[in-house]
Protein backbone atom coordinates (compact mmCIF):
# COMPACT_ATOMS: atom_id res chain seq x y z
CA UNK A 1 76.88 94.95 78.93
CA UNK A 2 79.26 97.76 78.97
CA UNK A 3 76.13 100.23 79.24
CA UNK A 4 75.21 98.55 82.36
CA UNK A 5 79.02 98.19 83.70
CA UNK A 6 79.02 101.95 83.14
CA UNK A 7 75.36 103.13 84.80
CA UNK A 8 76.60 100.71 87.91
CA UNK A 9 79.79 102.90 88.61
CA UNK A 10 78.38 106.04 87.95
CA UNK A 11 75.30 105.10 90.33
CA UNK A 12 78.11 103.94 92.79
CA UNK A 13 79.79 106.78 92.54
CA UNK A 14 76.55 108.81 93.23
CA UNK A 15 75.85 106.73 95.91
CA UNK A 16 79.00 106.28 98.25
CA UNK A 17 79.01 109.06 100.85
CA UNK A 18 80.75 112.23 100.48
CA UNK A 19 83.86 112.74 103.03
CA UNK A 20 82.80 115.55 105.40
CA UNK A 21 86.14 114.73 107.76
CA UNK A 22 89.56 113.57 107.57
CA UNK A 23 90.50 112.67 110.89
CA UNK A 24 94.24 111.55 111.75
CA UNK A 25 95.18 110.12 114.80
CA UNK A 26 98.83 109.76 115.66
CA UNK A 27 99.91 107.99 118.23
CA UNK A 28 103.67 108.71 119.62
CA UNK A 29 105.77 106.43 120.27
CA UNK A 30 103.28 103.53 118.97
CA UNK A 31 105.40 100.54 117.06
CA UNK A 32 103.54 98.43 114.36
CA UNK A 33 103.63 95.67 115.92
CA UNK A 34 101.07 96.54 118.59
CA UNK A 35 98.60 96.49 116.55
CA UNK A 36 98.48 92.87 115.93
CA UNK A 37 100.43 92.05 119.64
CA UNK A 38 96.76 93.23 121.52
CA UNK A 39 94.39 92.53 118.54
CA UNK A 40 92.78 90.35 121.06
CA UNK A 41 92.17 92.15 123.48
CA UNK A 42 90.87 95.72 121.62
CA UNK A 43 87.17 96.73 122.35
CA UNK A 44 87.67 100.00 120.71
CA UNK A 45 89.34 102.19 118.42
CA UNK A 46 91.88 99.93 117.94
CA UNK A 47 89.58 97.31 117.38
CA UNK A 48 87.42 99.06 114.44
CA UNK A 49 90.55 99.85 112.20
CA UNK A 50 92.03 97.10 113.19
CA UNK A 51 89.54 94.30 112.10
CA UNK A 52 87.39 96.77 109.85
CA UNK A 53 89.96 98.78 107.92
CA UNK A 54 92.65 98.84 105.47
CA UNK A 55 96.14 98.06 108.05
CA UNK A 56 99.92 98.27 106.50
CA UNK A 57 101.37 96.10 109.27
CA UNK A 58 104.66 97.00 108.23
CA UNK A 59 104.16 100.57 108.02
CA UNK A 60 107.47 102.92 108.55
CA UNK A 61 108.64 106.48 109.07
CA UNK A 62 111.12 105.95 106.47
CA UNK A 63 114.18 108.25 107.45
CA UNK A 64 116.76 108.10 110.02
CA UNK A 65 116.46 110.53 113.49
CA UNK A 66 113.33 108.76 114.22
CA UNK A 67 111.89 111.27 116.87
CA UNK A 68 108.46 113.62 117.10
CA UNK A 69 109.21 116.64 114.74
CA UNK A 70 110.18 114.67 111.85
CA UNK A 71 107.63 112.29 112.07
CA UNK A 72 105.04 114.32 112.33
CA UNK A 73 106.43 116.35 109.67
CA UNK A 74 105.89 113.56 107.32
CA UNK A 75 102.29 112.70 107.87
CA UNK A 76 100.19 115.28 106.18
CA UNK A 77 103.12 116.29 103.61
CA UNK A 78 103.68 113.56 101.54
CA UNK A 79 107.38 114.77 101.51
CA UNK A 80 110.86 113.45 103.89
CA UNK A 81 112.09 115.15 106.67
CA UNK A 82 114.73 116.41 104.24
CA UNK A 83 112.14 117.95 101.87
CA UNK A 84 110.14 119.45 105.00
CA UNK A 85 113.54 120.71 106.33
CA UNK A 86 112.26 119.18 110.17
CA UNK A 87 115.17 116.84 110.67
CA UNK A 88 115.58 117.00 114.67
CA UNK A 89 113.43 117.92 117.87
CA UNK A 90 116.25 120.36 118.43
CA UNK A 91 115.93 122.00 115.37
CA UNK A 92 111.81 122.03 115.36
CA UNK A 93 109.05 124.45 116.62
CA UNK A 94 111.60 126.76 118.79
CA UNK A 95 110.64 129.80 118.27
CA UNK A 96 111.23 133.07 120.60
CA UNK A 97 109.11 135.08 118.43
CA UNK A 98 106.12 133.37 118.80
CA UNK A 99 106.00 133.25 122.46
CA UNK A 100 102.88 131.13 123.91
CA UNK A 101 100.02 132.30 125.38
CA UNK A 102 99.50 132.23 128.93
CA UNK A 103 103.20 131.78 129.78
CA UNK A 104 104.70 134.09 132.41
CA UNK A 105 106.12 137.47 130.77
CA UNK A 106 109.72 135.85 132.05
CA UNK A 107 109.01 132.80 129.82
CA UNK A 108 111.10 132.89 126.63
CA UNK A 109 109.23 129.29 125.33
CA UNK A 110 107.76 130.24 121.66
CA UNK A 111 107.01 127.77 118.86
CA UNK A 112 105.70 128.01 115.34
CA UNK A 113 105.94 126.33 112.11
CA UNK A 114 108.72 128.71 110.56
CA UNK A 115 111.22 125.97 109.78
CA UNK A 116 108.68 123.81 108.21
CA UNK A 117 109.07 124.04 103.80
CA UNK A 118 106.59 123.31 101.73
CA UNK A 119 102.64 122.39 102.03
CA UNK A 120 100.23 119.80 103.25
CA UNK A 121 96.84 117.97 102.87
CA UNK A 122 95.09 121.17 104.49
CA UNK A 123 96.98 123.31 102.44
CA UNK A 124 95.69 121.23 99.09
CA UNK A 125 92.14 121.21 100.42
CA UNK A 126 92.09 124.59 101.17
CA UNK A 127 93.63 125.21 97.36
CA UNK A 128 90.58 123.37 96.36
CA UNK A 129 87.78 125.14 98.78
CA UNK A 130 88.78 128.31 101.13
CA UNK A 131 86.21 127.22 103.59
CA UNK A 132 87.83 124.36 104.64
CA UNK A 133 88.17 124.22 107.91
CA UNK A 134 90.91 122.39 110.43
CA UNK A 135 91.64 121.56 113.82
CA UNK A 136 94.96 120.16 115.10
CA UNK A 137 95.24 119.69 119.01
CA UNK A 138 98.24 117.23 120.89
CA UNK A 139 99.85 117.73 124.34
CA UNK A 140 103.06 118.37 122.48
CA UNK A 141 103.32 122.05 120.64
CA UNK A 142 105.18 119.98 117.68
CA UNK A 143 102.79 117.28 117.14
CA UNK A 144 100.21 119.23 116.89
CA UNK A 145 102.12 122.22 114.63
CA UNK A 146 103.66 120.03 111.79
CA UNK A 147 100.75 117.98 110.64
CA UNK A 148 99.06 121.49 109.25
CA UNK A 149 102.60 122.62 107.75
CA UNK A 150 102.47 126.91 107.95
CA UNK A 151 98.96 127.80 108.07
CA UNK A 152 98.00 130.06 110.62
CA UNK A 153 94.84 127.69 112.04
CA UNK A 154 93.40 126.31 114.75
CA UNK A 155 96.43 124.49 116.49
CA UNK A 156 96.38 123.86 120.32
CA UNK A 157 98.55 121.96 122.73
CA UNK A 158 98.97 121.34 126.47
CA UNK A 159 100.94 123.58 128.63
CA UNK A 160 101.64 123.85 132.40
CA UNK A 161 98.02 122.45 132.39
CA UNK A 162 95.93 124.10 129.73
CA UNK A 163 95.65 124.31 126.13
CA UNK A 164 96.99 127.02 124.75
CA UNK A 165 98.68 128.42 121.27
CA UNK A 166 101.51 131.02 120.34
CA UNK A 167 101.22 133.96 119.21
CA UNK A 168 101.85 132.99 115.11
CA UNK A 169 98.45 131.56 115.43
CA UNK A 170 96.55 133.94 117.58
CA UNK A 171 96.60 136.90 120.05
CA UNK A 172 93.83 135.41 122.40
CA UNK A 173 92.31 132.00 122.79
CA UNK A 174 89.01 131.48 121.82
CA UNK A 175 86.34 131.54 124.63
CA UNK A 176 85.89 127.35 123.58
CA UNK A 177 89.38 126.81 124.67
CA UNK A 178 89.31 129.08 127.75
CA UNK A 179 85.92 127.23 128.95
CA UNK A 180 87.41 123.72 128.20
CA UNK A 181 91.06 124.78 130.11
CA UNK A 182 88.77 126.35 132.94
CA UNK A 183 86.97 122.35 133.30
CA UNK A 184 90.68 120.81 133.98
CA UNK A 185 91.79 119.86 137.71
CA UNK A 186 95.35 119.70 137.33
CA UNK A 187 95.75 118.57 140.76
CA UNK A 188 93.00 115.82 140.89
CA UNK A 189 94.54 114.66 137.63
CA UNK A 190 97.69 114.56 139.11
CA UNK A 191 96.83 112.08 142.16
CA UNK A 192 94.88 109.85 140.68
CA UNK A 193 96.53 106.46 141.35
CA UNK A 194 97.19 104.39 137.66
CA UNK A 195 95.65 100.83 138.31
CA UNK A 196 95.69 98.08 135.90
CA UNK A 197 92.61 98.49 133.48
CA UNK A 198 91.95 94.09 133.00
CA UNK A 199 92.90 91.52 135.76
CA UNK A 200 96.23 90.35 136.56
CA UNK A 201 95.93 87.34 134.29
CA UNK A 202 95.46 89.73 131.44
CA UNK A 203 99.03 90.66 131.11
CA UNK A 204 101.54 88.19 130.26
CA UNK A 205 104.80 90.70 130.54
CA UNK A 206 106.13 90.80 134.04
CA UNK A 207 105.96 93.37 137.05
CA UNK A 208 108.73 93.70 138.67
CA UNK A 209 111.38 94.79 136.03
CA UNK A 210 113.62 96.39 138.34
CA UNK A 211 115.55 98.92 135.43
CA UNK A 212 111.90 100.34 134.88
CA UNK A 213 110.96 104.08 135.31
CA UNK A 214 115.02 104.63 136.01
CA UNK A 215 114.48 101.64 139.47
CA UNK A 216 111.81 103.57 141.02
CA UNK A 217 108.36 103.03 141.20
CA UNK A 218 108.35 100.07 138.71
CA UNK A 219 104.79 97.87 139.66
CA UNK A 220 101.64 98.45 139.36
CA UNK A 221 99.81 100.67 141.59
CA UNK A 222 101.54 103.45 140.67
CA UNK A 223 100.04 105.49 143.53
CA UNK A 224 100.35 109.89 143.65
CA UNK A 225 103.93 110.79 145.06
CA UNK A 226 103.27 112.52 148.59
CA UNK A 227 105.75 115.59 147.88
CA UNK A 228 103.81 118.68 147.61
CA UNK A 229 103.66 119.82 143.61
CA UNK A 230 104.72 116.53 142.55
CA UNK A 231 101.16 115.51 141.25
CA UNK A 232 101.42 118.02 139.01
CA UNK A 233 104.55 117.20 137.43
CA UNK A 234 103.38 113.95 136.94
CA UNK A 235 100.82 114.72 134.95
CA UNK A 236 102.22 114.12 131.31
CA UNK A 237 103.15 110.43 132.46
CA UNK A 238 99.61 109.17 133.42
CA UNK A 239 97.19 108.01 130.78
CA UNK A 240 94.51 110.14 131.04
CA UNK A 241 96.04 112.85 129.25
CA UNK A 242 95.56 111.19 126.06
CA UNK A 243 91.53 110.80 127.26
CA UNK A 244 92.15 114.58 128.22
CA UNK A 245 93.52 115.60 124.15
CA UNK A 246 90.54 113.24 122.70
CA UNK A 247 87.88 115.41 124.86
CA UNK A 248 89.23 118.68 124.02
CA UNK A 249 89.22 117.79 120.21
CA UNK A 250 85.56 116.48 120.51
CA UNK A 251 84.86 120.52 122.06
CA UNK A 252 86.99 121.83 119.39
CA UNK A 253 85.10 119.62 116.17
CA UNK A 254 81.69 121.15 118.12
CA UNK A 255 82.79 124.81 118.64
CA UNK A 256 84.17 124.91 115.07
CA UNK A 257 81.28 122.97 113.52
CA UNK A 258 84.25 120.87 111.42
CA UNK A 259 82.60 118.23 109.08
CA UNK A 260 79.16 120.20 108.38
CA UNK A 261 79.69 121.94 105.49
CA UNK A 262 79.37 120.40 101.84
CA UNK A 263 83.41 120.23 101.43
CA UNK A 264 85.61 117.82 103.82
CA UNK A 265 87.66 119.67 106.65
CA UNK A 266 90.18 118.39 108.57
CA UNK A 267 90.63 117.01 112.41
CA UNK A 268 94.80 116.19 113.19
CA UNK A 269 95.35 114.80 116.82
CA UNK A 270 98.72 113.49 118.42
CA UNK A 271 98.02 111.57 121.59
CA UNK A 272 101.41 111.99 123.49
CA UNK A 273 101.30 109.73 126.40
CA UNK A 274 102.32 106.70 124.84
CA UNK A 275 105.54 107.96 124.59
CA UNK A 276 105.97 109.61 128.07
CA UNK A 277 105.17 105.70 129.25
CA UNK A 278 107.21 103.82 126.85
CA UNK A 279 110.39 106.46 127.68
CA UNK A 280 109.90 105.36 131.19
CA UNK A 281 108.81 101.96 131.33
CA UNK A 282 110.12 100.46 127.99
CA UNK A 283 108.28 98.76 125.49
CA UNK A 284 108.00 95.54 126.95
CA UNK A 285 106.48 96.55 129.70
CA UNK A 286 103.16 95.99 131.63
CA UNK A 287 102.45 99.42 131.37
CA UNK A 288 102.80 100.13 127.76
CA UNK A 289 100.37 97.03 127.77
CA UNK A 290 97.74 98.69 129.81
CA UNK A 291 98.38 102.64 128.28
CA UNK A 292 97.90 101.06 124.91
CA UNK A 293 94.25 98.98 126.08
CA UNK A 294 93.07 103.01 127.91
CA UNK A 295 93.85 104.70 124.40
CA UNK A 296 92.07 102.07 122.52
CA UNK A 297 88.64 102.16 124.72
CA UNK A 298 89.03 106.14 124.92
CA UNK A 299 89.46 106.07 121.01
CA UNK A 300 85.81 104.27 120.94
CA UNK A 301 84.47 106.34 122.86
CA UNK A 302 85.82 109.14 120.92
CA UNK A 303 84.60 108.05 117.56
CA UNK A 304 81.13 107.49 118.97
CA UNK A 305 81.11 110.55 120.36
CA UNK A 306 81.94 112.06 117.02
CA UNK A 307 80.22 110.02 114.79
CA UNK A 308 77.04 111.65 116.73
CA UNK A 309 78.14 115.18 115.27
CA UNK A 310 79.83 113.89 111.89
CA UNK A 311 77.90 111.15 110.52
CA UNK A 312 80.37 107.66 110.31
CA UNK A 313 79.96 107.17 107.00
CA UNK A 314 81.32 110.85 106.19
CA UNK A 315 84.50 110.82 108.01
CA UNK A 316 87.78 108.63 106.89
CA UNK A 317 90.28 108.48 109.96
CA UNK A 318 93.58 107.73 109.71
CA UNK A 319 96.03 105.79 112.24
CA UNK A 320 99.66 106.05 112.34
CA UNK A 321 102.58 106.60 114.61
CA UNK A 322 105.94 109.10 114.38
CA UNK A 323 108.17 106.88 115.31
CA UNK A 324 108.71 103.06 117.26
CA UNK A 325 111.16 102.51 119.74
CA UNK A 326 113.32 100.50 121.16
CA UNK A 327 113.51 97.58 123.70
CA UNK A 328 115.52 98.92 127.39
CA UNK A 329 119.18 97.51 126.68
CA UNK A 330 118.97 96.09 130.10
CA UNK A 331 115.84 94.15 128.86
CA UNK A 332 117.45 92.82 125.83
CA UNK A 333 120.69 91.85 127.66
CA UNK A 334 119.06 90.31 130.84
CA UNK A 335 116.03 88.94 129.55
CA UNK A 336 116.52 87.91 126.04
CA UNK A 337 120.16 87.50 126.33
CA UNK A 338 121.64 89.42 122.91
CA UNK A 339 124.02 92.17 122.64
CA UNK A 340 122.65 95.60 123.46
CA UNK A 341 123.83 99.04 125.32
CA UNK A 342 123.49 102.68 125.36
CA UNK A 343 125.68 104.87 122.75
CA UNK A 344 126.43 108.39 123.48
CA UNK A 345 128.71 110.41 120.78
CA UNK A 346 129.06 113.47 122.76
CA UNK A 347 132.68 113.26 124.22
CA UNK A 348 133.82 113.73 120.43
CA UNK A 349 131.91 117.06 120.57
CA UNK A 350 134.24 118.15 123.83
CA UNK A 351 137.09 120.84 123.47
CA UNK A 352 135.62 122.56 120.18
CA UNK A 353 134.46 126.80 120.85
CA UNK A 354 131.04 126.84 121.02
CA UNK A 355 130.89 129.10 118.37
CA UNK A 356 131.76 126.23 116.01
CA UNK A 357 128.32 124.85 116.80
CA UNK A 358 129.73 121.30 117.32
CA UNK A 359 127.33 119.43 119.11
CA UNK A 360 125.75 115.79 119.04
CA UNK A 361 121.97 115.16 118.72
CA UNK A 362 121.91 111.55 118.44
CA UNK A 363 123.59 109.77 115.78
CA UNK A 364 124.38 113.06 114.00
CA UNK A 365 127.19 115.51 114.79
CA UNK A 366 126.28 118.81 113.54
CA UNK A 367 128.45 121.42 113.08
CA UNK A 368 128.15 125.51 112.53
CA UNK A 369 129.56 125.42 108.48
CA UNK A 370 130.13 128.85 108.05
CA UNK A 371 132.00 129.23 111.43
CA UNK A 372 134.92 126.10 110.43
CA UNK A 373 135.12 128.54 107.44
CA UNK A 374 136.06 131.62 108.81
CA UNK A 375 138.67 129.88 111.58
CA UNK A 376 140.01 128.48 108.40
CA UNK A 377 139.15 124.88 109.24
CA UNK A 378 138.60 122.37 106.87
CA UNK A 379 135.23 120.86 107.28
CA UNK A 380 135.82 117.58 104.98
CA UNK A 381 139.37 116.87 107.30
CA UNK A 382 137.59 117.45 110.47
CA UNK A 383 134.63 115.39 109.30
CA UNK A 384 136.70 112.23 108.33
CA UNK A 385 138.79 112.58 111.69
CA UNK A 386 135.67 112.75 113.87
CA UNK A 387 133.99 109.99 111.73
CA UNK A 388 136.90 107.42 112.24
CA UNK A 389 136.98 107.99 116.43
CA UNK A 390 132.79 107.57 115.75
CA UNK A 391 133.60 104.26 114.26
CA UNK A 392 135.75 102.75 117.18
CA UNK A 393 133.06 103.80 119.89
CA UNK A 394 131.27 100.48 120.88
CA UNK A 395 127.68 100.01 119.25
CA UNK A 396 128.43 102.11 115.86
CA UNK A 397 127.59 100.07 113.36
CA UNK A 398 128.05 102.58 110.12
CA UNK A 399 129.19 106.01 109.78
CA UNK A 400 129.14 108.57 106.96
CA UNK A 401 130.20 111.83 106.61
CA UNK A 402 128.72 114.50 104.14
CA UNK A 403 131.12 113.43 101.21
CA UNK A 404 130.71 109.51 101.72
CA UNK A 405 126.72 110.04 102.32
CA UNK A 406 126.53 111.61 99.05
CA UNK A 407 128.70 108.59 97.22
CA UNK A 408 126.94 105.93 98.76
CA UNK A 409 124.95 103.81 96.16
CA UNK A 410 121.07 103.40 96.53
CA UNK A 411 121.27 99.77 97.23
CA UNK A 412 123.04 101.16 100.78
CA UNK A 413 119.54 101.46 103.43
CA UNK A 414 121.43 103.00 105.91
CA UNK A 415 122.69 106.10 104.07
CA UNK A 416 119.08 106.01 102.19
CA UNK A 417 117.71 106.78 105.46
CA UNK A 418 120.07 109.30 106.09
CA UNK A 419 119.47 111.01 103.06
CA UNK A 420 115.65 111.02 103.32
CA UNK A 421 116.02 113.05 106.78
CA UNK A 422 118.61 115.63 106.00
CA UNK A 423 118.14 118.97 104.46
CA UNK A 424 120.54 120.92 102.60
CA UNK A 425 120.63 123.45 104.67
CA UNK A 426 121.35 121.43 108.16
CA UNK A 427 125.53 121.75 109.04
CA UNK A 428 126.77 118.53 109.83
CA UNK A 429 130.15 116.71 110.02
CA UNK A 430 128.77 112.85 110.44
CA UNK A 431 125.89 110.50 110.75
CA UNK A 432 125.87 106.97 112.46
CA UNK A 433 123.71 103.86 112.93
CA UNK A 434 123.53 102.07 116.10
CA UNK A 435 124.30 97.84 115.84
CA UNK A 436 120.75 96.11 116.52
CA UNK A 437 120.19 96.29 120.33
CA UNK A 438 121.95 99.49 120.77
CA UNK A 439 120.01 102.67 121.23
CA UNK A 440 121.79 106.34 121.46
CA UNK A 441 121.38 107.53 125.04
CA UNK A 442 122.59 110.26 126.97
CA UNK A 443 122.20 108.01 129.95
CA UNK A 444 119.61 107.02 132.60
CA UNK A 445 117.67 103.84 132.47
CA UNK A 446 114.74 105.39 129.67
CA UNK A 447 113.84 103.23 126.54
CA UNK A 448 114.86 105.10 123.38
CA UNK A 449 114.04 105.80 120.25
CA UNK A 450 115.90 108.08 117.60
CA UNK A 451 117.93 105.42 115.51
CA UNK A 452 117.45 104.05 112.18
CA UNK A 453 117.12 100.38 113.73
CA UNK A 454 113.76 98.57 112.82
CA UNK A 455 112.16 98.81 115.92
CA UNK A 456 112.50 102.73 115.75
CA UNK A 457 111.39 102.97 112.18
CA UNK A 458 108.03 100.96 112.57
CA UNK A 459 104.90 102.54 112.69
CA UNK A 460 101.26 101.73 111.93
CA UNK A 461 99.85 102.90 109.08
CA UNK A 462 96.14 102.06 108.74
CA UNK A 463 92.72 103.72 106.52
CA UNK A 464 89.22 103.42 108.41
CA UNK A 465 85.90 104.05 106.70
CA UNK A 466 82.91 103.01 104.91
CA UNK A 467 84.29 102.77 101.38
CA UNK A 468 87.91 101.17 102.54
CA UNK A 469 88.19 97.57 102.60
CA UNK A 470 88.79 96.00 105.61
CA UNK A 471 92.51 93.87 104.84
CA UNK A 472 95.66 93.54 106.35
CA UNK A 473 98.89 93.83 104.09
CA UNK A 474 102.19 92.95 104.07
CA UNK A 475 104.31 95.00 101.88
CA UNK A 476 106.54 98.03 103.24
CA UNK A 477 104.72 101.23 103.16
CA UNK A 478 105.82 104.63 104.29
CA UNK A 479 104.50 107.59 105.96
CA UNK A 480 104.72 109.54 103.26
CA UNK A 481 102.16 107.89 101.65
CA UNK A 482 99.33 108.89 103.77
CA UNK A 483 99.17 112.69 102.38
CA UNK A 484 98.92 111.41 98.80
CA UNK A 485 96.44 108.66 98.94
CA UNK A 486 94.18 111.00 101.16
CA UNK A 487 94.39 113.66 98.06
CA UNK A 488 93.25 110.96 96.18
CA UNK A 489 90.43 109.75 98.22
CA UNK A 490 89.01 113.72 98.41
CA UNK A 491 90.06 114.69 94.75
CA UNK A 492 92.36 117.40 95.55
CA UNK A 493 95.71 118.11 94.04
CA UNK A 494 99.11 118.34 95.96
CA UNK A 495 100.42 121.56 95.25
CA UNK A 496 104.29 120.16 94.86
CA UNK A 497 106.18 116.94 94.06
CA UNK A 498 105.83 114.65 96.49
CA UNK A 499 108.01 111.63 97.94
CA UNK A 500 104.94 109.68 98.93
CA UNK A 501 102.96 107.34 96.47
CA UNK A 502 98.83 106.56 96.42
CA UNK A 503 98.00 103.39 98.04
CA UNK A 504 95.97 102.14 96.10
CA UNK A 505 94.41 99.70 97.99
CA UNK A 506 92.78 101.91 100.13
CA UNK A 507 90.36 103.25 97.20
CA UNK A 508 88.19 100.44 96.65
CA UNK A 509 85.39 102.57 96.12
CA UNK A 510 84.81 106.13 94.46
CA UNK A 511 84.32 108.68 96.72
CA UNK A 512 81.78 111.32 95.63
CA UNK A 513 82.53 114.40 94.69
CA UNK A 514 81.23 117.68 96.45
């Protein structure tokens, strides 16, 4: 019996196609619970993982700061913001000395992966094989840099328009990307009027949510404004961007030939828009509700469209978001009647020299170390002074300053969270959590994200392919855990310690080895 138990596995393993592409989609701004709040309604993309693959439904990015750069920072590395040094969007992809390509000589926007520490799944595979090959594309330069970690590769995003790269990447584009960027009407994109995708009846949430899209423009139509070089500007709001990204991967997996070789390469793409229409319109909203039912038909159509190039049963995708968000505090106050508001920390900032580097970027109030030294100010004093007028401001829940972070005992979440998204090397003076409800805000009517609160912190996490079960679990997964348990699928070694674990229940089959 156990000569047959052993010829079945190895003629399973024999059997099971090879993994030609890794393929992660990341969608900002998406919050778990979408997932399961639209299951009925999903024809696509959404619908294949959904009801066909392994889905976390309580999947998290499992630090506090919840925004892009750290997310995405997370995905492919196994390792916390704090380990990938990417703790803030302020402190991210800036980078003068990698200036981007096609931007007017008096243009000082650069961006590049400098900051990021440390390696990723492409680094591994590439460890493994040389030829591997990868593609990362997103409207946003920072979703689609931090995914791949250093490498100088393939990595495109949208700008004024066009995709496009910086100069740590390349001197020139590619004549793929030129042709593609050549194909796009910014100005016919631009006045296209957004019109519910379903019937009426197919949306419960209501239409006329007067705090939406800051009181302006709130119900569907949403018709092209009429001031000249408007439609342009709109562009990153409507939904068709993210159908826009999705096309100029499918060009990029053709031009490169990715997923044709005999070793697995690697696809990354961010679909932004999400978050451009949950910042305006809020969670709740009939909007998000339609942008969420566009992305899941244009992810179908996507994956067919791919799985005509890459076989399906070669390629393992990935779904996940880089951070949730929160409801509008108007919403939650008006409609569901519970506490909620908008926090802003920045009039404890006021009065310091800029030199000092005292500035707030959400919950945290970092600080230029070095400079308190040489004034002769004590950073510890200042810290707890600052912390206690934090504490008093309505909406703080908790607050910690660099000597009570470190003291705090592992059973505290809060400064867990904290500690999982700061680096060393990051000045700071305090940290605080919002109360439930609350959302930091430097005003306006947007929804918000940013905070350690549970609504920010969700995320999907879900495994689609032919050898992954198709089950829906319950227990708290993390981010971090997607690098590692894709090493394990491919058989490739992370080349440092990693924070991440291997989910196990993803490999319910051996994958064959190339």
């Amino acid at each position: 019996m156990l000569l047959v138990a052993l010829l079945t596995t190895n003629l399973a393993a024999q059997t099971t196609p090879p993994v030609k592409l890794v393929v992660l989609v990341a969608v900002d701004q998406m919050r778990a619970d979408y997932l399961a709040r639209f299951a009925s309604q999903w024809t696509g993309g959404f619908a294949r993982i959904y009801n066909s693959g392994t889905v976390f439904e309580h999947g998290q990015q499992d630090h506090a700061a919840t925004e892009t750069a750290p997310g995405h920072s997370t995905m492919l590395s196994g390792r916390y913001p704090a380990h990938t040094g990417i703790a803030l969007n302020s402190r991210g992809v800036q980078d003068p000395a990698a200036p981007v390509l096609g931007a007017a000589a008096t243009d000082t926007t650069g961006a590049s992966p400098r900051r990021f520490q440390g390696t990723t799944l492409y680094d591994w595979m590439v460890a493994r094989d040389p030829a591997t090959r990868v593609l990362s594309v997103s409207r946003k330069d920072r979703a689609a840099i931090f995914p791949i970690g250093r490498a100088r590769a393939p990595v495109y995003w949208l700008y004024n328009g066009a995709f496009t790269t910086s100069r740590y990447y390349a001197d020139s584009l590619p004549s793929w990307v030129r042709d593609f960027d050549r194909s796009i009407n910014v100005d016919a994109l631009g006045n296209i009027s957004w019109n519910l995708l379903l019937p009426d009846s197919a949306y419960t949430e209501p239409d006329s949510v007067l705090f939406e899209n800051g009181g302006a423009d709130f119900a569907f139509p949403h018709r092209p404004p009429t001031v000249p070089g408007a439609a342009a500007r709109r562009l990153n709001q409507l939904p068709w961007i993210d159908s826009l990204t999705l096309a100029f991967a499918l060009a990029g997996v053709q031009a490169l030939e990715l997923g044709r070789s005999d070793h697995p390469d690697l696809l990354s793409i961010s679909l932004s828009t999400t978050d451009a229409v949950g910042h305006a319109f809020g969670p709740d909203s009939r909007e998000i509700h339609d942008q969420l039912l566009r992305v899941d038909r244009w992810l179908g159509q996507f994956l067919d469209s791919l799985g005509r190039i890459v076989p399906q049963a070669n390629t393992v995708l990935v779904l996940t978001g880089d951070h949730g968000v929160s409801s509008l505090p108007e919403y939650t106050v008006t409609v569901r009647h519970r506490p909620a508001g908008r926090v802003w920390l920045g009039g404890l900032a006021r009065g310091f020299d800029r030199s000092l580097g005292i500035e707030p970027d959400g919950g945290l109030l970092i600080a230029n170390l070095d400079s308190l030294r040489a004034r002769g100010i004590n950073a510890d004093s200042l810290a707890q002074s600052l912390a206690a007028q934090a504490r008093l401001v309505p909406g703080v829940a908790r607050v910690y300053t660099p000597r009570s972070l470190a003291r705090a005992p592992a059973t505290d979440r809060a400064a867990t969270l904290w500690r999982r998204l700061l680096p060393p090397t990051l000045g700071w003076l305090f940290c605080a959590n919002t109360k439930p409800g609350y959302v930091w805000s430097t005003g306006g009517l947007d929804a918000e994200h940013g905070s350690a609160n549970a609504d920010d912190i969700a995320v999907p996490i879900a495994f689609y392919g032919s050898t992954i079960p198709a089950q829906r679990l319950q227990r708290l997964v993390s981010t971090v855990d997607i690098a590692p348990t894709l090493a394990a699928l491919l058989h490739v070694s992370p080349l440092e310690r990693l924070d991440g674990h291997v989910l196990n229940e993803v490999i319910a089959a051996p994958i064959a080895r190339r």
